[in-house]
C-alpha atoms as a PDB file:
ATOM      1  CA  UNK A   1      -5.451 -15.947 -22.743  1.00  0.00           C
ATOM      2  CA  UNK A   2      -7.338 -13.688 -20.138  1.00  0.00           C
ATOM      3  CA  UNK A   3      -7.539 -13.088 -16.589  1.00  0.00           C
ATOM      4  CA  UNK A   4     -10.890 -14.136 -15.090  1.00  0.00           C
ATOM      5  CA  UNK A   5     -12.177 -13.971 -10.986  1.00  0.00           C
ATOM      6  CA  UNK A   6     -12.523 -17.028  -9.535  1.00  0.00           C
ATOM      7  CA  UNK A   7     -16.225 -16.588  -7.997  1.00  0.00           C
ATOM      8  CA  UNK A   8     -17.787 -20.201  -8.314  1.00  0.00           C
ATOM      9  CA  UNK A   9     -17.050 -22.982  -5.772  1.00  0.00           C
ATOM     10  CA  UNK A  10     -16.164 -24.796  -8.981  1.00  0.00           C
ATOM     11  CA  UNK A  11     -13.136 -21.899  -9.987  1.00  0.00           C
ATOM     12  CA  UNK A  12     -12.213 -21.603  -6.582  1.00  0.00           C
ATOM     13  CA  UNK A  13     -11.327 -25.185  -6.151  1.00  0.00           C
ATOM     14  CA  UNK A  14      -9.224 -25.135  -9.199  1.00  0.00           C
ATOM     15  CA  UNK A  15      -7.554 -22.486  -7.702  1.00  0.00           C
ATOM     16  CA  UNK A  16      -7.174 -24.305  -4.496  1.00  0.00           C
ATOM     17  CA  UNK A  17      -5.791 -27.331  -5.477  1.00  0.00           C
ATOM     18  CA  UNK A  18      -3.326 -26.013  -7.891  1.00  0.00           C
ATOM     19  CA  UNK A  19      -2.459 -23.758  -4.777  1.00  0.00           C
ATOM     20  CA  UNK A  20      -1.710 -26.752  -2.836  1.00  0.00           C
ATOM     21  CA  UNK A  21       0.459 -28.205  -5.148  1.00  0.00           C
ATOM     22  CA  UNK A  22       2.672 -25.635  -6.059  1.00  0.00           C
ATOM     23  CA  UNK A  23       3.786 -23.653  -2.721  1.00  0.00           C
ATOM     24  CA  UNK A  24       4.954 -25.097   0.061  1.00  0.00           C
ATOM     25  CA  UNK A  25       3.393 -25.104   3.748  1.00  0.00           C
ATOM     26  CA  UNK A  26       5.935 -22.802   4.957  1.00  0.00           C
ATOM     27  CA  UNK A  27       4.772 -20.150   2.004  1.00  0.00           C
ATOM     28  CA  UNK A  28       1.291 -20.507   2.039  1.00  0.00           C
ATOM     29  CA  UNK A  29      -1.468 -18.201   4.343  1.00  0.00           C
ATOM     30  CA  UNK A  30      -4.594 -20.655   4.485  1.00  0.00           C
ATOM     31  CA  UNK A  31      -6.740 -20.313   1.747  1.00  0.00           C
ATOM     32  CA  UNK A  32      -9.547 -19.034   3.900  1.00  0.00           C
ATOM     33  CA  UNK A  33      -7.306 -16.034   4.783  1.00  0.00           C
ATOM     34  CA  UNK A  34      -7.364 -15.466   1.388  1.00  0.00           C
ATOM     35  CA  UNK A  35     -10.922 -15.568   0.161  1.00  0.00           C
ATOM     36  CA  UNK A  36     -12.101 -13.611   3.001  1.00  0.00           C
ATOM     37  CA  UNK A  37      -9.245 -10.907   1.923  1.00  0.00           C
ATOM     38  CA  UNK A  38     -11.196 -11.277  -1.658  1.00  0.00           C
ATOM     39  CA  UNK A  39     -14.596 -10.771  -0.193  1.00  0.00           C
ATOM     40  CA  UNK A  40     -13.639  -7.422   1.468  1.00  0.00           C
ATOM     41  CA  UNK A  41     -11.549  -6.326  -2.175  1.00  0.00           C
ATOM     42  CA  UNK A  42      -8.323  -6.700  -0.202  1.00  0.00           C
ATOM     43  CA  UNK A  43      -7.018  -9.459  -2.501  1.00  0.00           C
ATOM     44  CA  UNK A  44      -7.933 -11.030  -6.212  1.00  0.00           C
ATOM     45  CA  UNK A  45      -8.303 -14.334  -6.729  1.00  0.00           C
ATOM     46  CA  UNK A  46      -7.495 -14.688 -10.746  1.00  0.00           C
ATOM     47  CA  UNK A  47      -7.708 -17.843 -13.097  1.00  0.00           C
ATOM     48  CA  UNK A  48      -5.159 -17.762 -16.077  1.00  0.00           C
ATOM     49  CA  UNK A  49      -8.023 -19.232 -19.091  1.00  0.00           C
ATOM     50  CA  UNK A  50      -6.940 -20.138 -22.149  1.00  0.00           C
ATOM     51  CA  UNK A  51      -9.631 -21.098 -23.127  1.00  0.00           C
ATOM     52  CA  UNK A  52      -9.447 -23.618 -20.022  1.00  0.00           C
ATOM     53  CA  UNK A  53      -7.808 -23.453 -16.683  1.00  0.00           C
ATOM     54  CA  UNK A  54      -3.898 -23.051 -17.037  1.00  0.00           C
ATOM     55  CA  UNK A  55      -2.685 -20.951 -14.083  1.00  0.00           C
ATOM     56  CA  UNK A  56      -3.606 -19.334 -11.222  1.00  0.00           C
ATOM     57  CA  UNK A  57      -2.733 -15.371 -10.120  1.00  0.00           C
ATOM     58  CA  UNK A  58      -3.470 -14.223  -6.413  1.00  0.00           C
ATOM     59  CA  UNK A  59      -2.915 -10.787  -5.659  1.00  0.00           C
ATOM     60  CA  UNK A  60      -3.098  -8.566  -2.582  1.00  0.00           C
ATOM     61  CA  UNK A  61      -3.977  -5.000  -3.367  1.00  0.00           C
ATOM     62  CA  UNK A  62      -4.870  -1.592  -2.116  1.00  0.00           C
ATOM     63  CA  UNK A  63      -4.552   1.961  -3.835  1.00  0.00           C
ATOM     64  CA  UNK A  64      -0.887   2.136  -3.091  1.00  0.00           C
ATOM     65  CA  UNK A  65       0.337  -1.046  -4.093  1.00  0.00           C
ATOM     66  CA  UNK A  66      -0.283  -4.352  -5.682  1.00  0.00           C
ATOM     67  CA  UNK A  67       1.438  -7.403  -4.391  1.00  0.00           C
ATOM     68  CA  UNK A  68       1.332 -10.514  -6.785  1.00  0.00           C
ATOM     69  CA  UNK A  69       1.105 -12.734  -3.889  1.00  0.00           C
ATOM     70  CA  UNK A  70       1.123 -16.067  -5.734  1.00  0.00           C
ATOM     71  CA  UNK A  71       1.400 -17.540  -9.473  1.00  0.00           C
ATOM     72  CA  UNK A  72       1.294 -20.423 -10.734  1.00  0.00           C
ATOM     73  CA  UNK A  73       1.040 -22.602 -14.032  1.00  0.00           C
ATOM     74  CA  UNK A  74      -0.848 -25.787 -14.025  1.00  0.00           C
ATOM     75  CA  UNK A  75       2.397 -28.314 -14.301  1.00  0.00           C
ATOM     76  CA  UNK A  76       1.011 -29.563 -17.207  1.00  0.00           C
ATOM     77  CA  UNK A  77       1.111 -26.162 -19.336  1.00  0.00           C
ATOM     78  CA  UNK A  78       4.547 -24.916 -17.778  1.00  0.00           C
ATOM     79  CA  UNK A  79       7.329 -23.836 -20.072  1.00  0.00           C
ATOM     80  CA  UNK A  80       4.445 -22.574 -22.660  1.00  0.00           C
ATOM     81  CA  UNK A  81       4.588 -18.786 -21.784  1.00  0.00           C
ATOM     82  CA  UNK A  82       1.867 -18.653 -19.637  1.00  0.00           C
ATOM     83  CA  UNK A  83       3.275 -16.748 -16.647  1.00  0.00           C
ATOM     84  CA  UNK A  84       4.576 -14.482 -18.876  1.00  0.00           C
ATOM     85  CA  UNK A  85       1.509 -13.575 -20.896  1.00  0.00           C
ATOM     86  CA  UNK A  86      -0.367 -13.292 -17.308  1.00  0.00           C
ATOM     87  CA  UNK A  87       2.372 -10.639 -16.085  1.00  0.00           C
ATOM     88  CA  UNK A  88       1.547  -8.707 -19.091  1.00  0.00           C
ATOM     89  CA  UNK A  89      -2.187  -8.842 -19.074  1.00  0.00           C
ATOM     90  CA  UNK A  90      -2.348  -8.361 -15.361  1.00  0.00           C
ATOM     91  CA  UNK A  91       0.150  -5.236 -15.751  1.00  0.00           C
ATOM     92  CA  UNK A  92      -1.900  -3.621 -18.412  1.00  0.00           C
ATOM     93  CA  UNK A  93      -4.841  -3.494 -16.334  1.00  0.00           C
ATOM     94  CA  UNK A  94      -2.473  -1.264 -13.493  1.00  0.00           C
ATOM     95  CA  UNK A  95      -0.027   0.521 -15.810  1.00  0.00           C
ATOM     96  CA  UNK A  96       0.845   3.409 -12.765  1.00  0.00           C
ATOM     97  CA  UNK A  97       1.182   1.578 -10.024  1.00  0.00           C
ATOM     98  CA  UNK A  98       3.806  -0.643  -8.295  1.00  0.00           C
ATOM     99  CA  UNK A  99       3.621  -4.085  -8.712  1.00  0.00           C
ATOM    100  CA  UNK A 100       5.369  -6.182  -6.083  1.00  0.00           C
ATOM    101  CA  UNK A 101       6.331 -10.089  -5.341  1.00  0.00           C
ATOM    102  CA  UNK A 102       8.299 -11.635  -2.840  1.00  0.00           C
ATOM    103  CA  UNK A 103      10.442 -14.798  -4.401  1.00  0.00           C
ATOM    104  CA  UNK A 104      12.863 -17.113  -2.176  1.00  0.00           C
ATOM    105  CA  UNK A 105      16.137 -15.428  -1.808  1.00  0.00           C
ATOM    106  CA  UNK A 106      18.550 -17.405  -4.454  1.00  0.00           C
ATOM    107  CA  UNK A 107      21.538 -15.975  -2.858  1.00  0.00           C
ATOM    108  CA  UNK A 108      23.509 -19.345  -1.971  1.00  0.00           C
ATOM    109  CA  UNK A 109      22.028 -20.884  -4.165  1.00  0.00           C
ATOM    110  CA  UNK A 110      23.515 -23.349  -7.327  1.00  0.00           C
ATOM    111  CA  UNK A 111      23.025 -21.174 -10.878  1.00  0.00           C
ATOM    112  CA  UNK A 112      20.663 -23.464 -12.258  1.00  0.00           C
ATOM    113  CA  UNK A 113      18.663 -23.422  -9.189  1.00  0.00           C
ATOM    114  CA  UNK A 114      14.733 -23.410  -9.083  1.00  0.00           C
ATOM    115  CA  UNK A 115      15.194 -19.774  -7.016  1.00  0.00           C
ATOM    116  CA  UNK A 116      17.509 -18.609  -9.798  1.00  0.00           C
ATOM    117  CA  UNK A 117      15.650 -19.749 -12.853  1.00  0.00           C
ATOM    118  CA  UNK A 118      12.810 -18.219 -10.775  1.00  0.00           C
ATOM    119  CA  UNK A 119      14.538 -14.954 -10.360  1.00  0.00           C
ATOM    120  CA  UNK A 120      15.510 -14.888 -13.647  1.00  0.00           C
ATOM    121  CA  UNK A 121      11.749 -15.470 -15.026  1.00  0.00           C
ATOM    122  CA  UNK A 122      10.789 -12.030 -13.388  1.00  0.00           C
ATOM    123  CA  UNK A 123      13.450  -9.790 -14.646  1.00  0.00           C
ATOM    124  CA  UNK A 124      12.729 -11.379 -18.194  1.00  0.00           C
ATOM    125  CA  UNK A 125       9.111  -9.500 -17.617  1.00  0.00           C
ATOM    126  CA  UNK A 126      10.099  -6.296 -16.336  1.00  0.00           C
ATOM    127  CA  UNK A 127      10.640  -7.078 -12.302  1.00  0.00           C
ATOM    128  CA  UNK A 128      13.657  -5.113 -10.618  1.00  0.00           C
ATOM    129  CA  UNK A 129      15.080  -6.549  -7.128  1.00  0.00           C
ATOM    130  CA  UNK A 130      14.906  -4.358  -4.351  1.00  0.00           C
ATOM    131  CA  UNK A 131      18.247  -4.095  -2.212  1.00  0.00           C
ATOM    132  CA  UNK A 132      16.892  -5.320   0.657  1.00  0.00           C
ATOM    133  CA  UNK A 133      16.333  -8.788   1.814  1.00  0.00           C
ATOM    134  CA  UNK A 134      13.212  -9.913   4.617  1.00  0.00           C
ATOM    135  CA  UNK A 135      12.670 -12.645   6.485  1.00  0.00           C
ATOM    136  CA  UNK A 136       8.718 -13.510   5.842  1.00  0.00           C
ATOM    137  CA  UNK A 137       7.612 -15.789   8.075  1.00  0.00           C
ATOM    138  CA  UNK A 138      10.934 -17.551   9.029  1.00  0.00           C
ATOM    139  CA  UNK A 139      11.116 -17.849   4.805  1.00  0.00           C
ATOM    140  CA  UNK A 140      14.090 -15.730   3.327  1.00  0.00           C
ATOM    141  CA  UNK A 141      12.723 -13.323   0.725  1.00  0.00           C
ATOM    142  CA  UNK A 142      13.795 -10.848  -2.051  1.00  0.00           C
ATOM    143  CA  UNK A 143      11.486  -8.103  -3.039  1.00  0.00           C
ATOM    144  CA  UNK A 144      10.851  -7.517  -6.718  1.00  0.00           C
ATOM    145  CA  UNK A 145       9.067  -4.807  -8.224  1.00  0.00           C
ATOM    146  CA  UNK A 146       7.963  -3.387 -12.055  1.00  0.00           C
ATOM    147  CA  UNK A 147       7.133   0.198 -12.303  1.00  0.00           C
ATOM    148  CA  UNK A 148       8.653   1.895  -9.575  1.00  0.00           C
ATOM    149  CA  UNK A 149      10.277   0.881  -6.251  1.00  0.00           C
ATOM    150  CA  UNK A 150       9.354  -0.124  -2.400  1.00  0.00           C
ATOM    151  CA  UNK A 151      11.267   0.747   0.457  1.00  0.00           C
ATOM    152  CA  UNK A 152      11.120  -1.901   3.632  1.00  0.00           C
ATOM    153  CA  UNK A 153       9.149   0.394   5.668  1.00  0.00           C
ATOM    154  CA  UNK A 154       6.128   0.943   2.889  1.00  0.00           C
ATOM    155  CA  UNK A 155       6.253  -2.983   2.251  1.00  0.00           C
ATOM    156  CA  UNK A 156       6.177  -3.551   5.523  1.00  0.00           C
ATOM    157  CA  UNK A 157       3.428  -0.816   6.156  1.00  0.00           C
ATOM    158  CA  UNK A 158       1.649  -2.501   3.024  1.00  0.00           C
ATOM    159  CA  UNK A 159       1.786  -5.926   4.827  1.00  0.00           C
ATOM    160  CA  UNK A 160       0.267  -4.653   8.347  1.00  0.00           C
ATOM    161  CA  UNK A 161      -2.500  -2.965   6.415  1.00  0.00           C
ATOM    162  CA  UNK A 162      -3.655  -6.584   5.188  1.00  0.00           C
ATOM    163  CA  UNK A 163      -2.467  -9.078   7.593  1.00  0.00           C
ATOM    164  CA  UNK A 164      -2.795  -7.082  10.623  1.00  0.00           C
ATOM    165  CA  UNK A 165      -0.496  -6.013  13.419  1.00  0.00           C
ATOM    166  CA  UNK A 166       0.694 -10.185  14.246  1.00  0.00           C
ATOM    167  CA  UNK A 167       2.940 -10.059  10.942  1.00  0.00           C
ATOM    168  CA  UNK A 168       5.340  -7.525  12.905  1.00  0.00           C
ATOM    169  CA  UNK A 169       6.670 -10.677  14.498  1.00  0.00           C
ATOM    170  CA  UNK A 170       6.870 -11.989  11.509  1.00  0.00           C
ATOM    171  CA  UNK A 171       8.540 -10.074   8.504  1.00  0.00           C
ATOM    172  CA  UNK A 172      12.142  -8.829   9.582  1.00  0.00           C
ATOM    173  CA  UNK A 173      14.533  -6.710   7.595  1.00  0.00           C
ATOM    174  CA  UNK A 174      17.707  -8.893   6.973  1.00  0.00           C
ATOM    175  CA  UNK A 175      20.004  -7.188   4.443  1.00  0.00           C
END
């Protein structure tokens, strides 16, 4: 498997409609927001390939942290080890530096919940959960990160650098 930009209109609406159909409205920034956050080297917009399309890995980055904003697994190929292998190969290309993701907060939640098989998924490859707990656009979050930690200010800080000074209203500190 490898990690390959999406760059064609043809990749990037593979990438877009497996977008669509795996987060909900509630967790998704519009998918313009997003390529113009690619065009300016703000954000990556990867393809899992093996050798065809499988998965999808959006990041936002900058030279103090990288934020695996969104992955997916075509629904077809789940269950296979493809999330997985993508963690890895997308780790080995930043060994030194933080890698963050924001999941929905399981707390609450049944055991064999989606959020806590979820949950689970990430600390299988490495991810440690922060101790704090935001609220990310009305969406209750946990904060995971391999190789290192993240405080809620530098997340925060992290988040205003890419999404601008309107996402103070809307990522809170809530535990």
């Amino acid at each position: 498997m490898e990690l390959k930009q999406a760059q064609t209109s043809q990749d990037l609406q593979l990438v877009e409609q497996l977008y669509d159909q795996s987060f909900p409205d509630s967790e998704r920034k519009p998918f313009d927001m997003i390529l113009s956050m690619q065009k300016t080297g703000n954000a990556d917009i990867l393809m899992m390939m093996d050798p065809d399309f499988c998965g999808l890995l959006i990041t936002m980055k900058d030279k103090e942290v990288m934020l695996i904003d969104y992955l997916a697994v075509d629904p077809e190929k789940q269950s296979r080890g493809y999330g997985s292998r993508a963690l890895s190969l997308f780790g080995e290309q930043f060994p030194d530096q933080p890698v963050v993701l924001e999941i929905e907060n399981p707390e609450g939640t049944a055991p064999d919940s989606q959020e806590n098989r979820r949950l689970a998924f990430y600390r299988r490859n490495g991810f440690s959960v922060m101790d704090y707990t935001v609220l990310l656009f009305d969406v209750p979050m946990k904060i995971l990160v391999r190789q290192g930690s993240i405080c809620f200010q530098e997340y925060q800080s992290f988040l205003l650098r890419h999404l601008g000074s309107w996402a103070l209203e809307h990522i809170q500190l809530t535990g």
